[in-house]
C-alpha atoms as a PDB file:
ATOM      1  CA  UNK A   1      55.509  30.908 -38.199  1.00  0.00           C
ATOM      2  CA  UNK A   2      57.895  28.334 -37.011  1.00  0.00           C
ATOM      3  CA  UNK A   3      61.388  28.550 -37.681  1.00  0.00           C
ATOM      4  CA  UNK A   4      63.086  25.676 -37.046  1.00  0.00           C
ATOM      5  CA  UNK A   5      67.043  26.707 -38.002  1.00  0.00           C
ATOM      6  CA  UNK A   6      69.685  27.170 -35.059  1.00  0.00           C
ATOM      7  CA  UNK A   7      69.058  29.660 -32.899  1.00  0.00           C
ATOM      8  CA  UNK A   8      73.118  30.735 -33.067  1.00  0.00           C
ATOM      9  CA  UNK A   9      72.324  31.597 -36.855  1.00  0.00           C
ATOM     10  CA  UNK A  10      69.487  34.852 -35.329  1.00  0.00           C
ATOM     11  CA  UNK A  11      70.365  38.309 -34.192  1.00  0.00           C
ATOM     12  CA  UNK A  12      71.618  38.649 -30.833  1.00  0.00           C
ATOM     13  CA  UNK A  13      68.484  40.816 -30.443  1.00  0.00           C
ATOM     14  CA  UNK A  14      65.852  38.387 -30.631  1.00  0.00           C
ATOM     15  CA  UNK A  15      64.335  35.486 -27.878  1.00  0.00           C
ATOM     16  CA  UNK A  16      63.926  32.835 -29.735  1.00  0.00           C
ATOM     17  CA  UNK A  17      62.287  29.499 -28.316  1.00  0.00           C
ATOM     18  CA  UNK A  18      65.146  26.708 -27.395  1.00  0.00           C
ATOM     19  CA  UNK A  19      63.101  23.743 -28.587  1.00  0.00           C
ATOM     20  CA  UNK A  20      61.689  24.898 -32.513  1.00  0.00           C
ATOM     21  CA  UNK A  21      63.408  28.691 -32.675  1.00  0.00           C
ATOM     22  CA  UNK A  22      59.881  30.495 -32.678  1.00  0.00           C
ATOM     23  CA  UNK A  23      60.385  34.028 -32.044  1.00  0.00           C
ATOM     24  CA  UNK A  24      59.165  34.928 -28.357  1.00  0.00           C
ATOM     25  CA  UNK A  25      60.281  38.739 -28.081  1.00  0.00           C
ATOM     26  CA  UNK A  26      62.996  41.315 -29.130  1.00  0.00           C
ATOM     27  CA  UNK A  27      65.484  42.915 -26.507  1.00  0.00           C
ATOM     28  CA  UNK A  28      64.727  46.490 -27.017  1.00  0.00           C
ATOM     29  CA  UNK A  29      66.590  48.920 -24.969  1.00  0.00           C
ATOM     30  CA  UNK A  30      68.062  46.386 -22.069  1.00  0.00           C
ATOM     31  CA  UNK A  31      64.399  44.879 -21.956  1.00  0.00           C
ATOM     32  CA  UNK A  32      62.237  42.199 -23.536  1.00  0.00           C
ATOM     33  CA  UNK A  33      59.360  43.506 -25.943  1.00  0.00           C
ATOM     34  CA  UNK A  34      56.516  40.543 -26.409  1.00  0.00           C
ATOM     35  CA  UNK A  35      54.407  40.773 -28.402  1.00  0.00           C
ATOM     36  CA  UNK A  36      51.008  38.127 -29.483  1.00  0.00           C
ATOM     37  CA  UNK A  37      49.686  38.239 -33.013  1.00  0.00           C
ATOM     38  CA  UNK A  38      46.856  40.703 -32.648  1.00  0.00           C
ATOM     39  CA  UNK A  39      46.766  40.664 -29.173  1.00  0.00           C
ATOM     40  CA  UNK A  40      48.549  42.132 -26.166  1.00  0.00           C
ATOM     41  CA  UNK A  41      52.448  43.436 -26.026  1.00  0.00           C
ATOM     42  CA  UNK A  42      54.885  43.433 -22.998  1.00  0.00           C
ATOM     43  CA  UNK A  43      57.741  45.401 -22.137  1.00  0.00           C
ATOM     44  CA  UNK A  44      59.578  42.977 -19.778  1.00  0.00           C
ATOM     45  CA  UNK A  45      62.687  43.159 -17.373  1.00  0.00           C
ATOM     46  CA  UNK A  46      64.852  39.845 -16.341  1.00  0.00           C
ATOM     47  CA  UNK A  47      64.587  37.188 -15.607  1.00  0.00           C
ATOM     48  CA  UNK A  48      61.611  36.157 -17.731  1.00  0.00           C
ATOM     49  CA  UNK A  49      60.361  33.389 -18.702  1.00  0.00           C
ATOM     50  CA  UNK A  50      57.388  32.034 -21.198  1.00  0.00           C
ATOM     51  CA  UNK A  51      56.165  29.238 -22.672  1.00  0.00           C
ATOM     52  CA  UNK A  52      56.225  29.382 -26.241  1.00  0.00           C
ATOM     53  CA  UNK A  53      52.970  29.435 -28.243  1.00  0.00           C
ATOM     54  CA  UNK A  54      54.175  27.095 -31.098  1.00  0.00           C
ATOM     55  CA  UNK A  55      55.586  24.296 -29.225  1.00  0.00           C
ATOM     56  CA  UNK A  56      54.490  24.790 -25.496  1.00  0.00           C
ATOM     57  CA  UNK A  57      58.266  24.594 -24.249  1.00  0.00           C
ATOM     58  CA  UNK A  58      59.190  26.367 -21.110  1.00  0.00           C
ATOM     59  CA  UNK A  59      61.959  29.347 -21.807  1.00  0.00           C
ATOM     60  CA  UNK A  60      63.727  31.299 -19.899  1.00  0.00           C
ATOM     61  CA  UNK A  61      65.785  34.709 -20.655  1.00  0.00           C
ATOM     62  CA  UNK A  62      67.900  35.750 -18.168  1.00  0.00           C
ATOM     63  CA  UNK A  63      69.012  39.060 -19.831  1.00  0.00           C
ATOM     64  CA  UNK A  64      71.050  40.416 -22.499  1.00  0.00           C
ATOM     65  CA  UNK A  65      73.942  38.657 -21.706  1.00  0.00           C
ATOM     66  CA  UNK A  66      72.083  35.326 -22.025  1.00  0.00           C
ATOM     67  CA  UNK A  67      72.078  34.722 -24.839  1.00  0.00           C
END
């Protein structure tokens, strides 16, 4: 699923990627949550930073206020 709208236009909850707006995680209780279709999840603290499985773009969260 790529979603390719602005990123100002999603919930202040979720990491979206900065170059196509795929969804990388969901801040969940001052941390990151990742998780891969069918595959493994991550509760993360901050800084993190991922590349994004749609796109292969670098991103980097630097915590709730980041955004």
């Amino acid at each position: 699923m790529i979603d390719s709208t602005n990123a100002a236009t999603h919930p202040r909850n979720e990491w979206r990627c900065d170059d196509c707006g795929k969804l990388l995680g969901i801040l969940r209780d001052g941390r990151l949550y990742i998780r891969f279709s069918r595959g493994p999840q991550y509760l993360v603290g901050f800084p993190a930073t991922s590349s994004c499985p749609g796109c292969g773009a670098m991103n980097e969260h630097r915590g709730p206020s980041d955004r």
